[in-house]
N, C-alpha and C. Protein backbone atom coordinates (compact mmCIF):
# COMPACT_ATOMS: atom_id res chain seq x y z
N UNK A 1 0.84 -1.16 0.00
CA UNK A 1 0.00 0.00 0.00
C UNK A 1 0.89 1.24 0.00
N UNK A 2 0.60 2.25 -0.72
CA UNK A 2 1.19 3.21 -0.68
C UNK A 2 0.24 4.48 -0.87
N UNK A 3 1.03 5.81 -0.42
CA UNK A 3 0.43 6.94 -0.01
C UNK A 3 -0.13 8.11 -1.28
N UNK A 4 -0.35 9.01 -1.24
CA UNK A 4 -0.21 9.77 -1.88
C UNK A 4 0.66 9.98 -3.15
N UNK A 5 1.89 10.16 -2.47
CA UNK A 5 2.98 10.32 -2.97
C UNK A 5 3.88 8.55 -3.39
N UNK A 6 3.16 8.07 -3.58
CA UNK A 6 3.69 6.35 -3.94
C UNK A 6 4.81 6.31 -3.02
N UNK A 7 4.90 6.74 -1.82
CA UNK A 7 5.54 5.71 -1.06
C UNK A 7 5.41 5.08 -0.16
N UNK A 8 5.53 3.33 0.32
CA UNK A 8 4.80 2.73 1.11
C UNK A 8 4.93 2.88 1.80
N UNK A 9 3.74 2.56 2.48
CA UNK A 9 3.48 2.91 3.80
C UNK A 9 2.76 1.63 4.79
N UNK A 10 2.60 0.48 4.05
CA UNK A 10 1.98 -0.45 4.19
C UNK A 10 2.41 -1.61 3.79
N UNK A 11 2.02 -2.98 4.44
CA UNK A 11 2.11 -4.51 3.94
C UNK A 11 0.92 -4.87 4.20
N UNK A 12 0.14 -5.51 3.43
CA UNK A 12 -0.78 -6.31 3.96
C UNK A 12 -0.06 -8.05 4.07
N UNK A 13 -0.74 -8.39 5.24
CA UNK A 13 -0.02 -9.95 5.20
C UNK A 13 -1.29 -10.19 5.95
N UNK A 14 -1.23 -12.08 5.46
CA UNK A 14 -2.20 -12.78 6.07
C UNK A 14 -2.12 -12.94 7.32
N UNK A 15 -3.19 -12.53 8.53
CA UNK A 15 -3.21 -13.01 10.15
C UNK A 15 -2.13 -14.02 10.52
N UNK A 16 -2.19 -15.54 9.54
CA UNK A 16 -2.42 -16.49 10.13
C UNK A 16 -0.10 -16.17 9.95
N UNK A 17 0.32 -15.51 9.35
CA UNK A 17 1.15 -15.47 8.16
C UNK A 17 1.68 -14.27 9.58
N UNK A 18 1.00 -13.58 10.09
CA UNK A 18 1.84 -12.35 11.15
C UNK A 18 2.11 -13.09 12.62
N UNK A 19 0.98 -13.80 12.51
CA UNK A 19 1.00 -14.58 14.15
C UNK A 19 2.10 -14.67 14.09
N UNK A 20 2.80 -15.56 12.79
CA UNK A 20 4.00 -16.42 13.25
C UNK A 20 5.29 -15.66 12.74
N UNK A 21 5.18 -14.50 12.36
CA UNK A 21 6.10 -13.61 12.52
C UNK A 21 6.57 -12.97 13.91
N UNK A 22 5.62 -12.69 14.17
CA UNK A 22 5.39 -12.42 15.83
C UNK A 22 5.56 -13.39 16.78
N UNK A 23 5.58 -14.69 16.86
CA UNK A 23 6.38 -15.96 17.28
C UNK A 23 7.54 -16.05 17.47
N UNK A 24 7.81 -15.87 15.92
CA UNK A 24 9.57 -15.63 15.35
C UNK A 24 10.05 -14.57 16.28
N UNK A 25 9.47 -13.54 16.14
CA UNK A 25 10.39 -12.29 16.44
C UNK A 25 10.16 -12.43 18.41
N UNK A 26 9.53 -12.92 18.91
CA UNK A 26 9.33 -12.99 20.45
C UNK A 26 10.49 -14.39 20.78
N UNK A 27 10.88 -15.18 20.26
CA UNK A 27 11.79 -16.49 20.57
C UNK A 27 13.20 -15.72 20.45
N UNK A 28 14.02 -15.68 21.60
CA UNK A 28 15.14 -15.74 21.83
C UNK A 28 15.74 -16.37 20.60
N UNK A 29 16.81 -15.81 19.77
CA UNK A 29 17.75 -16.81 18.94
C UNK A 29 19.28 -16.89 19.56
N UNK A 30 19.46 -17.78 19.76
CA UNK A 30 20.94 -18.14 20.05
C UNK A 30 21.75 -18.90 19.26
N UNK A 31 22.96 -18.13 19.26
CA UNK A 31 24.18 -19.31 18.53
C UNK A 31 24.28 -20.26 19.06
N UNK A 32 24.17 -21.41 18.63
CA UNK A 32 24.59 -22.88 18.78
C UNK A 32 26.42 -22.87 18.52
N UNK A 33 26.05 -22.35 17.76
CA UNK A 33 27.91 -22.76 17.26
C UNK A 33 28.84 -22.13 18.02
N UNK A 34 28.76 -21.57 18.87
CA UNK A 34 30.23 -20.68 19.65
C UNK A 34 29.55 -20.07 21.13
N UNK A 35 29.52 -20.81 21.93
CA UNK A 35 29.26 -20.21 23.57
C UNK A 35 30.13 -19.12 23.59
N UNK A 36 29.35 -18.11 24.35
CA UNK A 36 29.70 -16.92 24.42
C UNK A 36 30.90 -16.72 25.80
N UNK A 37 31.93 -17.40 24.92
CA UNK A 37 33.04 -16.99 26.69
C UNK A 37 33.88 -15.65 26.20
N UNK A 38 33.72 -14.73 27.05
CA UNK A 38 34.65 -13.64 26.72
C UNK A 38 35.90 -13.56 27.54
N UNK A 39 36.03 -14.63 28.33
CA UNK A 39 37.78 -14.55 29.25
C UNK A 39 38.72 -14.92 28.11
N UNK A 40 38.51 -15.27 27.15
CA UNK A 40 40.08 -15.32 25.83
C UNK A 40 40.36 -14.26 25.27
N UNK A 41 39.62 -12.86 25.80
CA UNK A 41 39.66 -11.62 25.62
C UNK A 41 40.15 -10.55 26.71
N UNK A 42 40.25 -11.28 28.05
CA UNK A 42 40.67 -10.93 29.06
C UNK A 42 42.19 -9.97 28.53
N UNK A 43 42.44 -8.91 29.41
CA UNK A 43 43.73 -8.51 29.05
C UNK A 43 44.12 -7.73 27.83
N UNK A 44 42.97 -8.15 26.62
CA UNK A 44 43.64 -8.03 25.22
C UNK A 44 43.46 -6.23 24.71
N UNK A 45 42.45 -5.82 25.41
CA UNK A 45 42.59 -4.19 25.40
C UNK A 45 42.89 -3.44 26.80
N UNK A 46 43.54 -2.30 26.17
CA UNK A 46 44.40 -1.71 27.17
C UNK A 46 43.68 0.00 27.37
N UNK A 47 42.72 0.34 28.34
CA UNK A 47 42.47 1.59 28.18
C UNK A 47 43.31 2.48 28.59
N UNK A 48 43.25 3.56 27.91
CA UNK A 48 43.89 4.61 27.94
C UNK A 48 43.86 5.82 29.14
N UNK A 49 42.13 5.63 29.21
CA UNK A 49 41.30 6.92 29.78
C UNK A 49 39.99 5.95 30.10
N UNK A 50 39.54 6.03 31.48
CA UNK A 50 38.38 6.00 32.00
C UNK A 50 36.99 6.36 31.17
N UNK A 51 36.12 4.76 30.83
CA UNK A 51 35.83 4.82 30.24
C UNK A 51 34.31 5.96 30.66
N UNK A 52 33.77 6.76 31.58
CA UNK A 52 32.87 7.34 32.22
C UNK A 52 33.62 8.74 31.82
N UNK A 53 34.62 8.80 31.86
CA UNK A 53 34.97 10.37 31.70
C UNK A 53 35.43 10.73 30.22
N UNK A 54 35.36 9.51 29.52
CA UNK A 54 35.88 9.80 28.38
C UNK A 54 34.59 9.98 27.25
N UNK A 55 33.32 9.41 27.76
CA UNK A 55 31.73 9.34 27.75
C UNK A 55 31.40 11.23 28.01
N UNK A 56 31.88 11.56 29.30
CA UNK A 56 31.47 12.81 29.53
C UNK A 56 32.59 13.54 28.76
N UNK A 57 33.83 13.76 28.11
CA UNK A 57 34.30 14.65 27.32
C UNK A 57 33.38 14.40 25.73
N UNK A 58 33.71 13.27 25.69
CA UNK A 58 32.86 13.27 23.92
C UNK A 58 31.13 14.04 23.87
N UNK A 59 30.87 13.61 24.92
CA UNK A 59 29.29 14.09 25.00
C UNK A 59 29.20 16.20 25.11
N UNK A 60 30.44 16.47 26.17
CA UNK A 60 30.15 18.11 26.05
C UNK A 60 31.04 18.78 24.65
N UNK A 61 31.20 17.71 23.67
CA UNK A 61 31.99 18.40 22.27
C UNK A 61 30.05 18.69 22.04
N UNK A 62 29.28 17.76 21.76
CA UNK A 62 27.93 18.17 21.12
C UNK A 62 27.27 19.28 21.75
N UNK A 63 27.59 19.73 22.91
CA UNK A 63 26.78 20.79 23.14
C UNK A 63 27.46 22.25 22.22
């Protein structure tokens, strides 16, 4: 479906066809293939600067 101006603005889809989109999209997906361990990452970055103050300098450049 589209507007005025032909651009959409709309899908029509069948009920039975959204339920299970809405199924889909509510189920947790998880990788099977690679458990999430992040200790082989331990160590491997080195900060420079505190990462809270370095949050509050970047943030008062936008004002």
């Amino acid at each position: 479906m589209t507007d005025e101006a032909m651009r959409p603005v709309a899908v029509p889809v069948d009920c039975e066809e959204w339920q299970q989109i809405e199924q889909l999209l509510e189920t947790p997906i998880i990788q099977k293939t690679e458990k999430s361990n992040f200790s082989k990452y331990a160590g491997a970055i080195e900060l420079t600067q505190e990462p809270l103050e370095y949050q509050k300098l970047i943030r008062e450049e936008w004002d």
